[in-house]
PDB file of N, CA and C in Angstrom:
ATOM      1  N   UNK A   1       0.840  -1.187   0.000  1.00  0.00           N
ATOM      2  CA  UNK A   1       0.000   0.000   0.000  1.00  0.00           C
ATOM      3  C   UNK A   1       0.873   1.234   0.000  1.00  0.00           C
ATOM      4  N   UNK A   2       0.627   2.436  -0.517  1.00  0.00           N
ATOM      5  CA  UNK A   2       1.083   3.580  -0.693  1.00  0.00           C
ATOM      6  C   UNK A   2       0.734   4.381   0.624  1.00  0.00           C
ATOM      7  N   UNK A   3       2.024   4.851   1.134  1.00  0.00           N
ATOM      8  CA  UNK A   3       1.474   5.388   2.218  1.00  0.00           C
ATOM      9  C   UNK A   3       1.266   7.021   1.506  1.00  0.00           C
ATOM     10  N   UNK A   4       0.087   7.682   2.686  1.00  0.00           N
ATOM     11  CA  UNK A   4       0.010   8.813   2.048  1.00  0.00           C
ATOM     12  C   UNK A   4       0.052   9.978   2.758  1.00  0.00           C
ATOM     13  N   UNK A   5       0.691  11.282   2.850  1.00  0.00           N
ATOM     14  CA  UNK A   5       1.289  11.834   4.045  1.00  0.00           C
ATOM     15  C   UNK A   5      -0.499  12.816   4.754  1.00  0.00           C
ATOM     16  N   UNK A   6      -0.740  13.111   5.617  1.00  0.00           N
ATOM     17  CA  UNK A   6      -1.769  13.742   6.090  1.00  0.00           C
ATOM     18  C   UNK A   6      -2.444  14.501   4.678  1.00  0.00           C
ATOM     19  N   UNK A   7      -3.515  14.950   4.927  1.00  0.00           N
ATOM     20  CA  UNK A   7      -4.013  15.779   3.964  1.00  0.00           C
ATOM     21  C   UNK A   7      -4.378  15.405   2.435  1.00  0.00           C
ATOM     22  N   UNK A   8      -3.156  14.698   1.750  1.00  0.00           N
ATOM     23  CA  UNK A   8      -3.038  14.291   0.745  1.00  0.00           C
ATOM     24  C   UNK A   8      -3.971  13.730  -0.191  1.00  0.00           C
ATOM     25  N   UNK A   9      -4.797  14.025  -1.321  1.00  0.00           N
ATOM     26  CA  UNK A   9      -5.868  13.573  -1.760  1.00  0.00           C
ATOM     27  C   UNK A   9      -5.516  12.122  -2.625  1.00  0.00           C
ATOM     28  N   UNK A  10      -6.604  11.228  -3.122  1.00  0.00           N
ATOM     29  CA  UNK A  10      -6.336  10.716  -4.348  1.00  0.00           C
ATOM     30  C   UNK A  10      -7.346  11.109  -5.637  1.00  0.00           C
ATOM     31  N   UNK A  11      -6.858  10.970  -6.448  1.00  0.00           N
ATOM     32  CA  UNK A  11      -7.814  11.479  -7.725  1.00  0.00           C
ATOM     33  C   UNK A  11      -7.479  10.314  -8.932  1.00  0.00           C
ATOM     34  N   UNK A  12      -8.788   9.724  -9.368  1.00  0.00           N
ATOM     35  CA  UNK A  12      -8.635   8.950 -10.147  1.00  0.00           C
ATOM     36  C   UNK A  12      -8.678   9.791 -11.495  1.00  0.00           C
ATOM     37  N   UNK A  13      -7.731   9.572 -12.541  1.00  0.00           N
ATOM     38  CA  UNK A  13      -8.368  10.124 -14.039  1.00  0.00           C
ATOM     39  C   UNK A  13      -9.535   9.317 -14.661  1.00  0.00           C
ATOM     40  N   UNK A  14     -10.561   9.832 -15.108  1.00  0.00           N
ATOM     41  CA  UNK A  14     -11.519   9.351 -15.685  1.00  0.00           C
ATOM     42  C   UNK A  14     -11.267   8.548 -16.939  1.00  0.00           C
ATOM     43  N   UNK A  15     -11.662   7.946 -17.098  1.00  0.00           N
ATOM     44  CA  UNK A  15     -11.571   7.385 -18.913  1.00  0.00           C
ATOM     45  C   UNK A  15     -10.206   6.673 -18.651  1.00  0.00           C
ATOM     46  N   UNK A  16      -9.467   6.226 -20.212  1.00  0.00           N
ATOM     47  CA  UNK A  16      -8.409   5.091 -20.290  1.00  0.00           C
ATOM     48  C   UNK A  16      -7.000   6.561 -20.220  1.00  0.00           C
ATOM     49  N   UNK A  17      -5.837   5.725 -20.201  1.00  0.00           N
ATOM     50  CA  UNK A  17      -4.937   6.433 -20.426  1.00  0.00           C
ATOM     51  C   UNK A  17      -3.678   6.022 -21.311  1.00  0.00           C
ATOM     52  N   UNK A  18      -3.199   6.148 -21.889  1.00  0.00           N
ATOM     53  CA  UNK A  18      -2.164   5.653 -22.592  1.00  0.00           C
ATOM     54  C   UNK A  18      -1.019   5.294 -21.672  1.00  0.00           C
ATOM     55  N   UNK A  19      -0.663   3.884 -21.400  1.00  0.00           N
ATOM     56  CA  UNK A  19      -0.033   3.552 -20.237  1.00  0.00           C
ATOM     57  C   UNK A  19       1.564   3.437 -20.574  1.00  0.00           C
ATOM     58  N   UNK A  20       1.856   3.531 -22.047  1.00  0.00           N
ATOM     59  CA  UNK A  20       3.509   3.750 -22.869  1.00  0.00           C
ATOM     60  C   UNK A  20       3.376   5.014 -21.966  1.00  0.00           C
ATOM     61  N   UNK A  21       3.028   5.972 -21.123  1.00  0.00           N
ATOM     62  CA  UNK A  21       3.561   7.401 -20.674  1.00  0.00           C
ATOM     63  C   UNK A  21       4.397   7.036 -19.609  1.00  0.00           C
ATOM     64  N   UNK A  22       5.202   7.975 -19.006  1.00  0.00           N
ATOM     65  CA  UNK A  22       6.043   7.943 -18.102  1.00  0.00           C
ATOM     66  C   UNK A  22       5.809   9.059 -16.640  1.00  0.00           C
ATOM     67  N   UNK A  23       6.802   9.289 -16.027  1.00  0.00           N
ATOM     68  CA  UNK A  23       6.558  10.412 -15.248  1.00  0.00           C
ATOM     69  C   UNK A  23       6.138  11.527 -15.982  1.00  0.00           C
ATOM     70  N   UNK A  24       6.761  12.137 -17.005  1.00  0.00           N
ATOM     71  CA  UNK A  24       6.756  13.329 -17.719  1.00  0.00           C
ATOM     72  C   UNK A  24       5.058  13.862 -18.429  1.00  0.00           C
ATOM     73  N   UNK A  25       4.476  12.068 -19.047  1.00  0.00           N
ATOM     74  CA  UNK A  25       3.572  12.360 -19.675  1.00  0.00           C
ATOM     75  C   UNK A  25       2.381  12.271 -18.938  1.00  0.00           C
ATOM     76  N   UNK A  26       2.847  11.887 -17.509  1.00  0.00           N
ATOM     77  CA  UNK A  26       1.463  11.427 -16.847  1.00  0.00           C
ATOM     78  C   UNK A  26       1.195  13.305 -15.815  1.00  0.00           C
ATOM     79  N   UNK A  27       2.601  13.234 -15.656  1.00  0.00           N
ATOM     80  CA  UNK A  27       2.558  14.778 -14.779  1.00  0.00           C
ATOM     81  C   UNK A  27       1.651  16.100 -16.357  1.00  0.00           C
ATOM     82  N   UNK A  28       2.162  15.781 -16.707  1.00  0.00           N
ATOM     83  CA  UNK A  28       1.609  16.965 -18.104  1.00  0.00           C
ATOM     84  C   UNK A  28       0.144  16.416 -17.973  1.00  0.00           C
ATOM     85  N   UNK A  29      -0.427  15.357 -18.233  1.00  0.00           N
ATOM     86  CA  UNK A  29      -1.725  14.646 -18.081  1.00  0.00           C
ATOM     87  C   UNK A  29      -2.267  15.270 -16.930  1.00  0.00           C
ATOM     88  N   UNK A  30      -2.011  15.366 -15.908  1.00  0.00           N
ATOM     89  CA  UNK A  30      -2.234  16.344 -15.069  1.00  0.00           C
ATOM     90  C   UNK A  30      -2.819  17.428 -15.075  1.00  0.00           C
ATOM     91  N   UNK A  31      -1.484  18.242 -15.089  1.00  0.00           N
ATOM     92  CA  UNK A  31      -1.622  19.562 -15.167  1.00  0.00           C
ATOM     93  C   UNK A  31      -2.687  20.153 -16.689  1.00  0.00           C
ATOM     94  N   UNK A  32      -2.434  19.684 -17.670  1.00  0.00           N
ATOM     95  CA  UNK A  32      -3.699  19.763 -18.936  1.00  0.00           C
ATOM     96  C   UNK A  32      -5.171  19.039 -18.719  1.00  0.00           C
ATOM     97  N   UNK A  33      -4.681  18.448 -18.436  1.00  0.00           N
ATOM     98  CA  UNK A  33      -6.621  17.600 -18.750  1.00  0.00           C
ATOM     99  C   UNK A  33      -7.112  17.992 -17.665  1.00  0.00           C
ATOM    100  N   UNK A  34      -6.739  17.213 -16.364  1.00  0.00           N
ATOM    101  CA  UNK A  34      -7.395  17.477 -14.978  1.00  0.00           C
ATOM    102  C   UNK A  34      -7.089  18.639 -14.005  1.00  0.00           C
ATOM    103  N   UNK A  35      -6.258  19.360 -14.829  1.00  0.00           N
ATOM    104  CA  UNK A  35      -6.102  21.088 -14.544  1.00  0.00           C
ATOM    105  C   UNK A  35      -5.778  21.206 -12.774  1.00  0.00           C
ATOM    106  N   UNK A  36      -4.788  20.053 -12.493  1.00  0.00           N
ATOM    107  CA  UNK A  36      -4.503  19.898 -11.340  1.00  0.00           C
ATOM    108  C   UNK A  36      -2.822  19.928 -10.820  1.00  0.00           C
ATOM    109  N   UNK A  37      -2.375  20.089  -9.584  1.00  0.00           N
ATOM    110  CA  UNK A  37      -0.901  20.439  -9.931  1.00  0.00           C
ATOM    111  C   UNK A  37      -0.188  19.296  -9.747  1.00  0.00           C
ATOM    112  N   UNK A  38       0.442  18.660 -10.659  1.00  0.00           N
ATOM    113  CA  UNK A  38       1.119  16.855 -10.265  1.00  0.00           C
ATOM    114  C   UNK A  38       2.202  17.148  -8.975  1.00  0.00           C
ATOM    115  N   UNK A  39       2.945  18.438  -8.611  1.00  0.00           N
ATOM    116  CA  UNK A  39       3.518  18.735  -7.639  1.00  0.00           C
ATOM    117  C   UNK A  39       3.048  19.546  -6.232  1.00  0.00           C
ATOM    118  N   UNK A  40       1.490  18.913  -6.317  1.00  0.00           N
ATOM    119  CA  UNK A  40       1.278  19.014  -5.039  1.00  0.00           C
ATOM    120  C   UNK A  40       1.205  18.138  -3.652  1.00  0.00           C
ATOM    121  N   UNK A  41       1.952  17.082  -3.881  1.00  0.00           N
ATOM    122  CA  UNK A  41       1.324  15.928  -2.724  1.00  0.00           C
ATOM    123  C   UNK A  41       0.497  14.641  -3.003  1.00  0.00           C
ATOM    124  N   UNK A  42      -0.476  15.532  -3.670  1.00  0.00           N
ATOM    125  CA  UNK A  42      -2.064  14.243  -4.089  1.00  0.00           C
ATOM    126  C   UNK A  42      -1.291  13.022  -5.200  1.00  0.00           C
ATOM    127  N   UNK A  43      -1.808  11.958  -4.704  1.00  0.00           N
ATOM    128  CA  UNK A  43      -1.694  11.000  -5.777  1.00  0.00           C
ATOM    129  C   UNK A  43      -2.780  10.975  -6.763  1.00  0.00           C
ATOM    130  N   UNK A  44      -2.452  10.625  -8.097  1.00  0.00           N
ATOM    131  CA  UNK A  44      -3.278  10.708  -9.525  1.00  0.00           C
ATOM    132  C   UNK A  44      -2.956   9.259 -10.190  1.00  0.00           C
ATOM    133  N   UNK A  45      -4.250   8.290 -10.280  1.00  0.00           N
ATOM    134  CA  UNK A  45      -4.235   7.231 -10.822  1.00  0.00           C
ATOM    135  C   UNK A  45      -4.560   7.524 -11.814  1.00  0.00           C
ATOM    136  N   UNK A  46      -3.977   6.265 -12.629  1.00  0.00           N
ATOM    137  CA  UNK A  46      -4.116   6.382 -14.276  1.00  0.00           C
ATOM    138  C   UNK A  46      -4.602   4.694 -14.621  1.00  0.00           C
ATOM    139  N   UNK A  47      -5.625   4.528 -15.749  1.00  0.00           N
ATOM    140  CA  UNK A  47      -5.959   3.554 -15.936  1.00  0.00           C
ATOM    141  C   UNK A  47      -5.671   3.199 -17.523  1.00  0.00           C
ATOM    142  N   UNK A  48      -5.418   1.866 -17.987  1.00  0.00           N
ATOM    143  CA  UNK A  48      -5.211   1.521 -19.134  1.00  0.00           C
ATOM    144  C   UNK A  48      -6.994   0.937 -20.007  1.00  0.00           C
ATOM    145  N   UNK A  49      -6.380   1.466 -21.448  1.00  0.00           N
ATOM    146  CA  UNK A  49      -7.674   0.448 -21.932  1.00  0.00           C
ATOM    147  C   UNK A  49      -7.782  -0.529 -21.975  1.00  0.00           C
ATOM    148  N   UNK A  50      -6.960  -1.806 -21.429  1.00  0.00           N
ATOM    149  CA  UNK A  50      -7.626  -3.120 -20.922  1.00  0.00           C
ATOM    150  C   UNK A  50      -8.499  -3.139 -19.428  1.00  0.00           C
ATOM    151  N   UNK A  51      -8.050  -2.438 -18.880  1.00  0.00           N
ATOM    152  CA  UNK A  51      -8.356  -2.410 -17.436  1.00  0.00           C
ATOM    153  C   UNK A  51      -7.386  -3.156 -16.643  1.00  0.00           C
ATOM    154  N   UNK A  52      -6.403  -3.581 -16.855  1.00  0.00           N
ATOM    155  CA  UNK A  52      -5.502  -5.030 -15.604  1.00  0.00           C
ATOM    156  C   UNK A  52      -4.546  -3.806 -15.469  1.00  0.00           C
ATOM    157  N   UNK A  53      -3.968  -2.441 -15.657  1.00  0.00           N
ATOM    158  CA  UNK A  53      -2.936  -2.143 -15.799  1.00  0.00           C
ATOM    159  C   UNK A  53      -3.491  -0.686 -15.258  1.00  0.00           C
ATOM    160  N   UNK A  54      -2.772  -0.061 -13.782  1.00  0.00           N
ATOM    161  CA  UNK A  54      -2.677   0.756 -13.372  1.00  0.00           C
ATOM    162  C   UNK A  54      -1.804   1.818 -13.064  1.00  0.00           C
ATOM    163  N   UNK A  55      -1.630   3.390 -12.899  1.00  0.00           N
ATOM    164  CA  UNK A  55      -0.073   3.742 -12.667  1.00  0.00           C
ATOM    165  C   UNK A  55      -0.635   4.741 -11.639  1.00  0.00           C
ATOM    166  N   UNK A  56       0.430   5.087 -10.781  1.00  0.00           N
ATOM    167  CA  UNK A  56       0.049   5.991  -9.820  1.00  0.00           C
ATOM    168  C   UNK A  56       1.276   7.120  -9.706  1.00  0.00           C
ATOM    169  N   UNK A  57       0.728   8.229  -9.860  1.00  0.00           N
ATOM    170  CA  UNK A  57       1.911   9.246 -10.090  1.00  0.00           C
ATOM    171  C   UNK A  57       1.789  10.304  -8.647  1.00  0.00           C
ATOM    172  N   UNK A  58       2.836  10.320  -8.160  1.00  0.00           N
ATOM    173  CA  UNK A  58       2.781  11.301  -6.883  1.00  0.00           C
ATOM    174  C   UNK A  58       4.135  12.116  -6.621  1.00  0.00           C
ATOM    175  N   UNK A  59       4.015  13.173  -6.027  1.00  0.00           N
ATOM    176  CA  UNK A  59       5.120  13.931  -5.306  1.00  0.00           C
ATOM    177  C   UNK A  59       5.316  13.643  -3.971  1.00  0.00           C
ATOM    178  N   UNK A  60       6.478  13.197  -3.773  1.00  0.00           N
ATOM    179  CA  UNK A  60       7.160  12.980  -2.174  1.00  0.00           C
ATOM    180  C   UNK A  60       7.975  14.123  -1.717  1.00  0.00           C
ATOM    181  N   UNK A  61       8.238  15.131  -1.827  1.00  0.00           N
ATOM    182  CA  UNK A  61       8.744  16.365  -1.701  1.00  0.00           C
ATOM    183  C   UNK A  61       9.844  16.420  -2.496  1.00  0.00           C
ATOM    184  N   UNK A  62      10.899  14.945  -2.939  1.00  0.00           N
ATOM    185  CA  UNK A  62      11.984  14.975  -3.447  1.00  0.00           C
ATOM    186  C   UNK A  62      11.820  14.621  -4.834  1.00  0.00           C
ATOM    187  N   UNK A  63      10.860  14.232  -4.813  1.00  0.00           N
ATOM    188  CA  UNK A  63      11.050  13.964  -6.603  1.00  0.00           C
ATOM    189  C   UNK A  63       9.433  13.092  -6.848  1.00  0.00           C
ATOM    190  N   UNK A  64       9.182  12.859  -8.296  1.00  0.00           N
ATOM    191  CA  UNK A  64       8.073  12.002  -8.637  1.00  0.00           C
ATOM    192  C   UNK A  64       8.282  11.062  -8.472  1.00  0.00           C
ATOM    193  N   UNK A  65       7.248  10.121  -8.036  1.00  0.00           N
ATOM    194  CA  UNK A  65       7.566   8.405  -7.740  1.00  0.00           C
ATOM    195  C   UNK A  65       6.121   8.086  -8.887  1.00  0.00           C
ATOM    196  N   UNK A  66       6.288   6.855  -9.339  1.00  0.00           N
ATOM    197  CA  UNK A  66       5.653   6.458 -10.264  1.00  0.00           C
ATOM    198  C   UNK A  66       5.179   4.658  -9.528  1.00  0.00           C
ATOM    199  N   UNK A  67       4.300   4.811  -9.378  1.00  0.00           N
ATOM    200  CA  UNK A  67       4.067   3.092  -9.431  1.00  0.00           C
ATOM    201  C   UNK A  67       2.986   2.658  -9.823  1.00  0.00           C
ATOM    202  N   UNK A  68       3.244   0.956 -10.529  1.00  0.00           N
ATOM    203  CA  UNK A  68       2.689   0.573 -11.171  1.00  0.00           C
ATOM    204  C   UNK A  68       2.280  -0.950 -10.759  1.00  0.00           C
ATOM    205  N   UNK A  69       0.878  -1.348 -11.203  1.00  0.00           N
ATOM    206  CA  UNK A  69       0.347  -2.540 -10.837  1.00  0.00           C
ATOM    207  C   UNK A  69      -0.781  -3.156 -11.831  1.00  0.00           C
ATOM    208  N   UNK A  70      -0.498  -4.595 -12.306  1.00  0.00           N
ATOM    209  CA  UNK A  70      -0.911  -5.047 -13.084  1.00  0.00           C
ATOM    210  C   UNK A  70      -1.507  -6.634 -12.184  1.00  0.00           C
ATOM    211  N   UNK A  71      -2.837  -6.536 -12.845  1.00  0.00           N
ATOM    212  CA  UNK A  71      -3.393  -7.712 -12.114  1.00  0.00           C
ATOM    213  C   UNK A  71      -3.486  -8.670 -13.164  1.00  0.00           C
ATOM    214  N   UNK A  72      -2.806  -9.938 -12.173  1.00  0.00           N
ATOM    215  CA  UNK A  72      -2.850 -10.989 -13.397  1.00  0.00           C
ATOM    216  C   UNK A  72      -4.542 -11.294 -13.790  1.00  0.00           C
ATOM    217  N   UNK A  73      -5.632 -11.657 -13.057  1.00  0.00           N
ATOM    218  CA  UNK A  73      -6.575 -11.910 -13.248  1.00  0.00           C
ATOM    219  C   UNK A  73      -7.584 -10.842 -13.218  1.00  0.00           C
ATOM    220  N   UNK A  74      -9.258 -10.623 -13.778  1.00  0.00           N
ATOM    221  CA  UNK A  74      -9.696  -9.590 -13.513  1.00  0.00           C
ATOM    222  C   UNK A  74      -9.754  -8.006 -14.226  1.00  0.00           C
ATOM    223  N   UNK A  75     -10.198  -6.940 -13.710  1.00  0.00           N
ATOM    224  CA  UNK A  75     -10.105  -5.803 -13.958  1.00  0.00           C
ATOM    225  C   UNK A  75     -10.109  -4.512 -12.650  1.00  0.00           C
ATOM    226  N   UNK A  76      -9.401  -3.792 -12.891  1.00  0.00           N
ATOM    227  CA  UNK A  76      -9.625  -2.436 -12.248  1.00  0.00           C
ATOM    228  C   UNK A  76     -10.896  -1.867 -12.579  1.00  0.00           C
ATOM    229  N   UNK A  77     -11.650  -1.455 -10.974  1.00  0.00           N
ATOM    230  CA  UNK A  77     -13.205  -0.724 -10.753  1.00  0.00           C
ATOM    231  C   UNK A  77     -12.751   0.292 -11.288  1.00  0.00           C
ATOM    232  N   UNK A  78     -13.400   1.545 -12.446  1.00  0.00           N
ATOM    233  CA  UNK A  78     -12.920   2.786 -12.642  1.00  0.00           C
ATOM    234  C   UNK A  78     -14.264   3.145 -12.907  1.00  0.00           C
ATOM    235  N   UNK A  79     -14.362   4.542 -12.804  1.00  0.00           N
ATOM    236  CA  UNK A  79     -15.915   5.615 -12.650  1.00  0.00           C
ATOM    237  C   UNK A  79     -16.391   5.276 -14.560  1.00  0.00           C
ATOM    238  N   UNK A  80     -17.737   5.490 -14.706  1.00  0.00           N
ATOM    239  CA  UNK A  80     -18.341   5.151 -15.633  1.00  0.00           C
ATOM    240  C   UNK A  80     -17.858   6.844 -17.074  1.00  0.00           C
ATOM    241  N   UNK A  81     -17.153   8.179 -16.325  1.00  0.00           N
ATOM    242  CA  UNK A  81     -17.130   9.073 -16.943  1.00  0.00           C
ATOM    243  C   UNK A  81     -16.233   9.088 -18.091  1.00  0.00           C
ATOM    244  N   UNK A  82     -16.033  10.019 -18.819  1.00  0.00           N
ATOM    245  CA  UNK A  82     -14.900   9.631 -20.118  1.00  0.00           C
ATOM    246  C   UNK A  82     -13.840  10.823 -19.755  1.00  0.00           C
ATOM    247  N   UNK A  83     -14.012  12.180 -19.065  1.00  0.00           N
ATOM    248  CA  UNK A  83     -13.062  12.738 -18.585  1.00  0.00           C
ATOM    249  C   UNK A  83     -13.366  13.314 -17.441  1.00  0.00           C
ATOM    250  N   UNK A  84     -11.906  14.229 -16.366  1.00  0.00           N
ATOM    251  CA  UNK A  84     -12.164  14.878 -15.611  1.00  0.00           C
ATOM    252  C   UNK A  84     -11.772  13.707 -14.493  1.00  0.00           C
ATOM    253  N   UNK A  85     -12.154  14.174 -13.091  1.00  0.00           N
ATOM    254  CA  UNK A  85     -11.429  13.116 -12.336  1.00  0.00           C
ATOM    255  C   UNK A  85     -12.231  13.076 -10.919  1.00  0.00           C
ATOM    256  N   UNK A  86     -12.164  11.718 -10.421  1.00  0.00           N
ATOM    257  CA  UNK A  86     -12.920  11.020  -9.170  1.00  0.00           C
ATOM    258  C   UNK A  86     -11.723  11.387  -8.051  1.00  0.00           C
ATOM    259  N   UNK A  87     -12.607  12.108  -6.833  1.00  0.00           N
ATOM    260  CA  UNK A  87     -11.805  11.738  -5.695  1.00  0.00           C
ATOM    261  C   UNK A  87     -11.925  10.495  -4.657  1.00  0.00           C
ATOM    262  N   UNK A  88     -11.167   9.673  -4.522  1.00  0.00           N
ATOM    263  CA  UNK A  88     -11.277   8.821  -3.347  1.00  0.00           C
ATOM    264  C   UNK A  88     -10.308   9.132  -2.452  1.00  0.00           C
ATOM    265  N   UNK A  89     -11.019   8.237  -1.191  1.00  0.00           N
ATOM    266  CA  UNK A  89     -10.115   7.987   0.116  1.00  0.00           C
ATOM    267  C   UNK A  89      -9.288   6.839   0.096  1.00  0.00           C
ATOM    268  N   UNK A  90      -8.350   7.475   1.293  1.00  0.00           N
ATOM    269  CA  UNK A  90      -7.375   6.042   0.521  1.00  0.00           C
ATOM    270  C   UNK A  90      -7.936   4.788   1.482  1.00  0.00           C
ATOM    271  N   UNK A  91      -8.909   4.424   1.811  1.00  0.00           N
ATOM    272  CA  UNK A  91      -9.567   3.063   2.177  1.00  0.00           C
ATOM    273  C   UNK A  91      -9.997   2.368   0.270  1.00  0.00           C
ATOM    274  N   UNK A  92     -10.638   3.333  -0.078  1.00  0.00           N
ATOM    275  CA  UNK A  92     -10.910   3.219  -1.121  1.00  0.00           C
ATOM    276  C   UNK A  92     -10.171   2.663  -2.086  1.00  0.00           C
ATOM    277  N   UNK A  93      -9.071   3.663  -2.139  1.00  0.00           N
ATOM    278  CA  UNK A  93      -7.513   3.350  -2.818  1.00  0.00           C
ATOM    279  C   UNK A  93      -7.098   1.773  -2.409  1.00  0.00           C
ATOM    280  N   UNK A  94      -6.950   1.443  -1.208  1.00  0.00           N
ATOM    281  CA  UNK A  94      -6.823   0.096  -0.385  1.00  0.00           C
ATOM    282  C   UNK A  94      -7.607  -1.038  -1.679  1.00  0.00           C
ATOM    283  N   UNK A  95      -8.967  -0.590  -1.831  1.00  0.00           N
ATOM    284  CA  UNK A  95      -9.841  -1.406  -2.122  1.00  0.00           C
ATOM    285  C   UNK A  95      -9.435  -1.750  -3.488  1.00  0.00           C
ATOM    286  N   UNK A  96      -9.446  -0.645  -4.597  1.00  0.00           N
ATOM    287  CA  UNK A  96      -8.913  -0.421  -5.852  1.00  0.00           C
ATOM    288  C   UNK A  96      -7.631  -1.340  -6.031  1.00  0.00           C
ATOM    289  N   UNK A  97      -6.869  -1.138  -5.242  1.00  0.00           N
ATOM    290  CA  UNK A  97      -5.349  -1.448  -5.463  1.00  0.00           C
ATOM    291  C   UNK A  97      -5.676  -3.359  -5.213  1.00  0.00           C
ATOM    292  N   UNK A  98      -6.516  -3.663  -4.994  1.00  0.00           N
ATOM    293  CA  UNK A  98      -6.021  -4.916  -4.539  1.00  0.00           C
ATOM    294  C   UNK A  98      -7.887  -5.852  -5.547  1.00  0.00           C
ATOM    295  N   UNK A  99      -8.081  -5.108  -6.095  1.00  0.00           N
ATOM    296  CA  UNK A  99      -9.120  -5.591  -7.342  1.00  0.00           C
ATOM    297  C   UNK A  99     -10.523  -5.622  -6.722  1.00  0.00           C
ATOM    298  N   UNK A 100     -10.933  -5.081  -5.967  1.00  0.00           N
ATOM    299  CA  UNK A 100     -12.344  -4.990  -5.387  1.00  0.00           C
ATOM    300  C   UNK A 100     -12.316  -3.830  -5.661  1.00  0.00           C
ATOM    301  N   UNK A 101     -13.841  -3.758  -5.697  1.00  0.00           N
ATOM    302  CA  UNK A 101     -15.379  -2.827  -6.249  1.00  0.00           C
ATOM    303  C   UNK A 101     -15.245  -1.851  -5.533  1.00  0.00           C
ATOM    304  N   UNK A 102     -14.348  -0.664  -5.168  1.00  0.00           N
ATOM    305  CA  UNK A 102     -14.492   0.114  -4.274  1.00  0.00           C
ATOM    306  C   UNK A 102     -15.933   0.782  -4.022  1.00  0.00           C
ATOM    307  N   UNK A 103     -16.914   1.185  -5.101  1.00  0.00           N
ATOM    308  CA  UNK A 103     -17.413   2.289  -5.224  1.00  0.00           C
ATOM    309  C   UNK A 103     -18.951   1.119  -4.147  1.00  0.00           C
ATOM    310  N   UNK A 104     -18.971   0.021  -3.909  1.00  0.00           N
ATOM    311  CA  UNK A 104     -19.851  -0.931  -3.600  1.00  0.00           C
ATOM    312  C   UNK A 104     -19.371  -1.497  -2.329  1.00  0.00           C
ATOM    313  N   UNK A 105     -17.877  -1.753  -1.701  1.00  0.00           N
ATOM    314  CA  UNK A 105     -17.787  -2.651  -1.007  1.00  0.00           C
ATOM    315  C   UNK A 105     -19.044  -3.478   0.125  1.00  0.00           C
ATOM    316  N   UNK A 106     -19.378  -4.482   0.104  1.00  0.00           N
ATOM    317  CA  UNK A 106     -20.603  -5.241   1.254  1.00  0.00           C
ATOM    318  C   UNK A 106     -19.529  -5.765   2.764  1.00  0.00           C
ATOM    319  N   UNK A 107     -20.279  -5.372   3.397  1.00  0.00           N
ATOM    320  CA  UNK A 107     -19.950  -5.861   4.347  1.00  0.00           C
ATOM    321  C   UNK A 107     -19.760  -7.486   4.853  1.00  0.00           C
ATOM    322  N   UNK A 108     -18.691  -8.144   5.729  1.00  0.00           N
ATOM    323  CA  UNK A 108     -18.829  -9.470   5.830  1.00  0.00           C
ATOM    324  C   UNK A 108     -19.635 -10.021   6.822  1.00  0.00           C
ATOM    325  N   UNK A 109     -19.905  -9.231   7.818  1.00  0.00           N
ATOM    326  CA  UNK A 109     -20.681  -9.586   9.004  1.00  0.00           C
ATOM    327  C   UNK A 109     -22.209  -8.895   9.282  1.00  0.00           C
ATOM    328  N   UNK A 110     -23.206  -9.720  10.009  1.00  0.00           N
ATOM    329  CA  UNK A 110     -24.508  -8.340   9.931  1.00  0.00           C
ATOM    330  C   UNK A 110     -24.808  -7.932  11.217  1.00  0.00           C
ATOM    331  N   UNK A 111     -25.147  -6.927  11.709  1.00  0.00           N
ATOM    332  CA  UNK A 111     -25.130  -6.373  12.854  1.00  0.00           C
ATOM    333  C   UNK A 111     -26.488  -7.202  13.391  1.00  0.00           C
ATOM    334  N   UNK A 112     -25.809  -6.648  14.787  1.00  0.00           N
ATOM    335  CA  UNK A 112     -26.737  -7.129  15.658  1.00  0.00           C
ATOM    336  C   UNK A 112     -28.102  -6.910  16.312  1.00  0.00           C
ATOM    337  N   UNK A 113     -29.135  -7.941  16.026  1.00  0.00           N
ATOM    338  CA  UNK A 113     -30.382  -6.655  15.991  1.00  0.00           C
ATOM    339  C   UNK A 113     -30.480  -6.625  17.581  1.00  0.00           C
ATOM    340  N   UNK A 114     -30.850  -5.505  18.206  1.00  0.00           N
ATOM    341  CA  UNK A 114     -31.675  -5.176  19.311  1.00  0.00           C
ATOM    342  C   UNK A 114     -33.001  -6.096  19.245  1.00  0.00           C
ATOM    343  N   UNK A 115     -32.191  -6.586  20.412  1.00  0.00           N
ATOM    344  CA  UNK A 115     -33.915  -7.335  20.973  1.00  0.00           C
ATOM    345  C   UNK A 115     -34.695  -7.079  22.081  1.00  0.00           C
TER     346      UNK A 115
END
């Protein structure tokens, strides 16, 4: 899991992304499309058009870190929009990163009724 320092948002990009990009093209992706600053802190996910292939671009004060995760089986949950960008929490992020339905998660246990 990505740790993430206080405050720090996540923002999913909407729609697919061209996943040949690097630090350079994902930070510009940024700052143009989602009119957001790639050197502020917040992490910015990026999704491929298969769906198994994710990148996560962030500022650590010292430089861009880039990481990437590909699920062998399955697909990445991503918002139904074609641009512009989703905020989640990073429970959420938790959920995403590891191939569950964030936007749905069910609970495993059922509460207890008052009797």
């Amino acid at each position: 899991m990505i740790a993430l320092p206080p405050g720090a948002r996540v923002w999913l990009a909407a729609g697919t992304t061209d996943m040949r990009r690097g630090f350079d093209g994902l930070a510009r992706q940024v700052q143009e499309v989602l009119q957001l600053d790639p050197f502020s802190g917040h992490l910015f996910v990026f999704r491929g058009k298969r769906g198994d292939l994710l990148k996560c671009l962030f500022w650590d004060t010292q430089g861009l870190v880039l990481y990437a995760k590909r699920l062998e089986r399955g697909r990445f949950v991503w918002p139904q929009a074609c641009d512009g960008a989703v905020s989640l929490t990073p429970a959420q992020l938790s959920m995403l990163l590891e191939g569950i339905d964030w936007r749905m998660p069910v609970r495993t246990w059922q509460p207890e009724m008052a009797g």
